[in-house]
Each structure stands twice: as structure tokens, then as C-alpha cells.
C-alpha atoms as a PDB file:
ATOM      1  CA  UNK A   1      -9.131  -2.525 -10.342  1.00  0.00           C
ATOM      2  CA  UNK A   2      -7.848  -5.498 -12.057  1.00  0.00           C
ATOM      3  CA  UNK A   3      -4.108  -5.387 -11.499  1.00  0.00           C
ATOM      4  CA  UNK A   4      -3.617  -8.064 -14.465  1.00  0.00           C
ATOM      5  CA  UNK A   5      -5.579  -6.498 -17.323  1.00  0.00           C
ATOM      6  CA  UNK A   6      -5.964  -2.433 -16.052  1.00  0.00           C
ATOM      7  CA  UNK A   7      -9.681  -2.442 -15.999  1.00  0.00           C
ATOM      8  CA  UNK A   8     -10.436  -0.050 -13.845  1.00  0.00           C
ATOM      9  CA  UNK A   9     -13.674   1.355 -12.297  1.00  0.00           C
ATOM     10  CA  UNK A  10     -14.328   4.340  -9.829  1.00  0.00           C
ATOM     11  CA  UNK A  11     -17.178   6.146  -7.840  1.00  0.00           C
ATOM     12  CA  UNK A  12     -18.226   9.009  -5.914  1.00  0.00           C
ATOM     13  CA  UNK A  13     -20.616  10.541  -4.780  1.00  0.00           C
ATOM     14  CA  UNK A  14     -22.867   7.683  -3.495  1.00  0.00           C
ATOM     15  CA  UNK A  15     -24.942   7.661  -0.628  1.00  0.00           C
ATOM     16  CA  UNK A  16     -23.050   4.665   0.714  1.00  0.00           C
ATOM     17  CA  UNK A  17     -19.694   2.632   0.743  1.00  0.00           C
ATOM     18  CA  UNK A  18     -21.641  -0.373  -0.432  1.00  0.00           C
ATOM     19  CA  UNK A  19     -23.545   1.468  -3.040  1.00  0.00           C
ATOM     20  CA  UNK A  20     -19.884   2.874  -4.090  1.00  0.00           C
ATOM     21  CA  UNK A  21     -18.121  -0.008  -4.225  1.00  0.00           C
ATOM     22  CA  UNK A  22     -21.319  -1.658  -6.370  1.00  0.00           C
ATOM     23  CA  UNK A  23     -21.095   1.052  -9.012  1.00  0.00           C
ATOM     24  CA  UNK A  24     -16.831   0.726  -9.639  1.00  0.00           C
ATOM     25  CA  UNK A  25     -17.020  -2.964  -9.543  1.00  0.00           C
ATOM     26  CA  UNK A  26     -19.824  -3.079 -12.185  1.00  0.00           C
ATOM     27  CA  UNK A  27     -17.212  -0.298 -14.439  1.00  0.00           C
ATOM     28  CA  UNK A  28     -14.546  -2.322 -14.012  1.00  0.00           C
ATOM     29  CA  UNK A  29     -16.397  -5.482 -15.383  1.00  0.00           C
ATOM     30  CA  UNK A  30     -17.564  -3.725 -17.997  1.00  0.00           C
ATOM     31  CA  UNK A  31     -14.578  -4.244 -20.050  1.00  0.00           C
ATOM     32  CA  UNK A  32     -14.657  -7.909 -20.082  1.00  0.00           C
ATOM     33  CA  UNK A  33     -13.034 -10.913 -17.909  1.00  0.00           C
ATOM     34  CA  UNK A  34     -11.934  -9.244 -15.253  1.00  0.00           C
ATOM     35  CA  UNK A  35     -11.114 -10.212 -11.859  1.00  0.00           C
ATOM     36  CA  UNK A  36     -12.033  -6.824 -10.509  1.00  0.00           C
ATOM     37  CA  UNK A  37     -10.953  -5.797  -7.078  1.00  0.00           C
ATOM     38  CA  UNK A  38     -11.862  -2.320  -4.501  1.00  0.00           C
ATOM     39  CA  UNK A  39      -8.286  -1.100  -4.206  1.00  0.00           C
ATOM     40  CA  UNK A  40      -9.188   1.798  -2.217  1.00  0.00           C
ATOM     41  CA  UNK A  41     -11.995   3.408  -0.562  1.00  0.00           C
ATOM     42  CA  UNK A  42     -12.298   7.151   0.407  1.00  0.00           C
ATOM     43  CA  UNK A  43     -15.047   9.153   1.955  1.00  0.00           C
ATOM     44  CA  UNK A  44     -14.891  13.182   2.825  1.00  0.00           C
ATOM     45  CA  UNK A  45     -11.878  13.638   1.337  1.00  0.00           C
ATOM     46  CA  UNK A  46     -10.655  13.684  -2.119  1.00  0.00           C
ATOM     47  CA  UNK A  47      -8.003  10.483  -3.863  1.00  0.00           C
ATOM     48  CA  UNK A  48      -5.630   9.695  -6.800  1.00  0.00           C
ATOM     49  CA  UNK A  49      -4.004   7.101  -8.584  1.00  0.00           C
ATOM     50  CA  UNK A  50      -0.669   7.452 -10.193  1.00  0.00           C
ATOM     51  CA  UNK A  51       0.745   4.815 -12.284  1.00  0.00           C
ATOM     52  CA  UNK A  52       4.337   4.681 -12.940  1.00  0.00           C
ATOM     53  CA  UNK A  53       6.443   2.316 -15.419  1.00  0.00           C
ATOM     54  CA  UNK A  54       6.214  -0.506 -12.639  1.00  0.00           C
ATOM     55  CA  UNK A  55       3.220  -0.008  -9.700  1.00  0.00           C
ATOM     56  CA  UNK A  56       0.314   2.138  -9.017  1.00  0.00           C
ATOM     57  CA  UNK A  57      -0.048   4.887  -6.190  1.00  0.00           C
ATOM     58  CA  UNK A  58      -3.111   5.689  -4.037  1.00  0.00           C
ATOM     59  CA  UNK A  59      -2.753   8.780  -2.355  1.00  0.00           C
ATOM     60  CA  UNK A  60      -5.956  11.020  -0.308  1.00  0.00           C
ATOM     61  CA  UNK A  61      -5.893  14.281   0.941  1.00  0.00           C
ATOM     62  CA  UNK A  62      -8.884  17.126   1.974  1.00  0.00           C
ATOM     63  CA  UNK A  63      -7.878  18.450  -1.714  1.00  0.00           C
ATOM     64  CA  UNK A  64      -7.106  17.225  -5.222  1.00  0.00           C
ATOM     65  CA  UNK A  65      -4.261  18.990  -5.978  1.00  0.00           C
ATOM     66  CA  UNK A  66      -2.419  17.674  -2.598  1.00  0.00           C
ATOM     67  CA  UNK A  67      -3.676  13.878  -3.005  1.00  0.00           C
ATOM     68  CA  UNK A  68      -1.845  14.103  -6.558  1.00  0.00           C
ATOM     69  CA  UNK A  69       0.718  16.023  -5.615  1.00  0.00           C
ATOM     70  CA  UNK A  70       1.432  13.373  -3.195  1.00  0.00           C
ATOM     71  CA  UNK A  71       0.654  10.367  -5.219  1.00  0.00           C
ATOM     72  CA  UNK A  72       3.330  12.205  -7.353  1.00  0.00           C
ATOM     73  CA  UNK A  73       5.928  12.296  -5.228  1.00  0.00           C
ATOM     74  CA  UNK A  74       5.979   9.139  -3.991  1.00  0.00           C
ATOM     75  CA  UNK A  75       5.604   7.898  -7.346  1.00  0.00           C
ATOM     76  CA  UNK A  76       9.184  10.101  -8.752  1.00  0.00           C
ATOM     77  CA  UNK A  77      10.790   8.823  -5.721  1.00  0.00           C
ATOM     78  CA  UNK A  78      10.032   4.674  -6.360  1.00  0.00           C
ATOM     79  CA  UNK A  79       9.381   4.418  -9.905  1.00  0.00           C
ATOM     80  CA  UNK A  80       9.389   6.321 -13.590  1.00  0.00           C
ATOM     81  CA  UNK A  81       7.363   7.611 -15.852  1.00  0.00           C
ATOM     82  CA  UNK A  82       4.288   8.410 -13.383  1.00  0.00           C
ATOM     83  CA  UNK A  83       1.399   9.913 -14.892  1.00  0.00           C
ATOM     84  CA  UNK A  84      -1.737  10.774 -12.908  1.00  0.00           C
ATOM     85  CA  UNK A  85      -4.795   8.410 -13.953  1.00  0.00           C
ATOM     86  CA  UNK A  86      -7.293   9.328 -11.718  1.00  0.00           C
ATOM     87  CA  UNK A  87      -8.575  11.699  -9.312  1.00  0.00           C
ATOM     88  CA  UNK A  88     -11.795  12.974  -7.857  1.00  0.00           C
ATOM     89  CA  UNK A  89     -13.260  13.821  -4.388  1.00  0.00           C
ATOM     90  CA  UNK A  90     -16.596  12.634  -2.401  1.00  0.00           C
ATOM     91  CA  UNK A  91     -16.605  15.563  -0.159  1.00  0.00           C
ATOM     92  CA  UNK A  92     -19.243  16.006   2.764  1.00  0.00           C
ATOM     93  CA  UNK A  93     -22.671  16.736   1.917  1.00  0.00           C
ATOM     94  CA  UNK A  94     -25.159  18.678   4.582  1.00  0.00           C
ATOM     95  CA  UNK A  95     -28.055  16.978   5.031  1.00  0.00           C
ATOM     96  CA  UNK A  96     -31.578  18.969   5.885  1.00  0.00           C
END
């Protein structure tokens, strides 16, 4: 994430954190000069970003709806006008 200019870029679902972080860089660039940024990293487990009027909220949790509710809440309780902008899990895989 480019806190400046919003570009954003996310993954999951990668075989690695260094694969991951690769992929949502290379998004985030994608919409021109951008001094791109990993914000947050999550593995197993399932994140969201809130933005409100003034900052943006991270929040994980084992399932969506509790990582936004959360993001949510802290988001009414600091700022205004939160909204969720993304969320999405990388939950275990079993390997055989």
C-alpha cells in the first residue's frame, strides 16, 4: 500500500510469504509511481482493511466476518465514515 496515492495491492493464497509479498507489490505498482509498501502480512487466518475519513485499519481473525467486524469497531470508535475495503483469507492447506 502506498499511503500517499491509495494504490493498493493484495495476495493470498501463495505458496510463500515472499512469493506473497512479490505478487501485492507488483499490484500495487501497477497503477503508476508508487512508493508501494507490505502493510501487513497474514498466514492461516483470514484479514481486513477498513478505511475511515482519516486512517486505515488492519484487523485478522480465524474468520472474515470477525476480522471485519473488528476492523469495524475499532474503526467507529477512532474515526468516521469507515467502509470495509478489503478482506480475504489464506487459510491452511493439507499437503499429501
Amino acid at each position: 500500500m502506498d499511503e500517499t496515492t491509495g494504490a493498493f495491492g493484495a495476495s493470498s493464497r501463495q505458496a510463500s510469504k515472499k512469493k506473497a509479498e512479490k505478487q501485492a507489490l507488483s499490484q500495487c505498482a501497477e497503477s503508476g509511481k508508487n512508493r508501494c509498501a507490505v502493510k501487513f502480512v497474514y498466514l492461516n487466518q483470514c484479514a481486513s482493511i477498513v478505511t475511515g475519513k482519516r486512517w486505515n485499519y488492519t484487523q485478522s481473525h480465524n474468520t472474515i466476518a470477525e476480522a471485519i467486524t473488528r476492523g469495524m469497531n475499532k474503526c467507529i470508535s477512532e474515526d468516521e465514515e469507515c467502509n470495509t475495503f478489503y478482506s480475504d483469507c489464506s487459510l491452511p492447506e493439507q499437503v499429501y
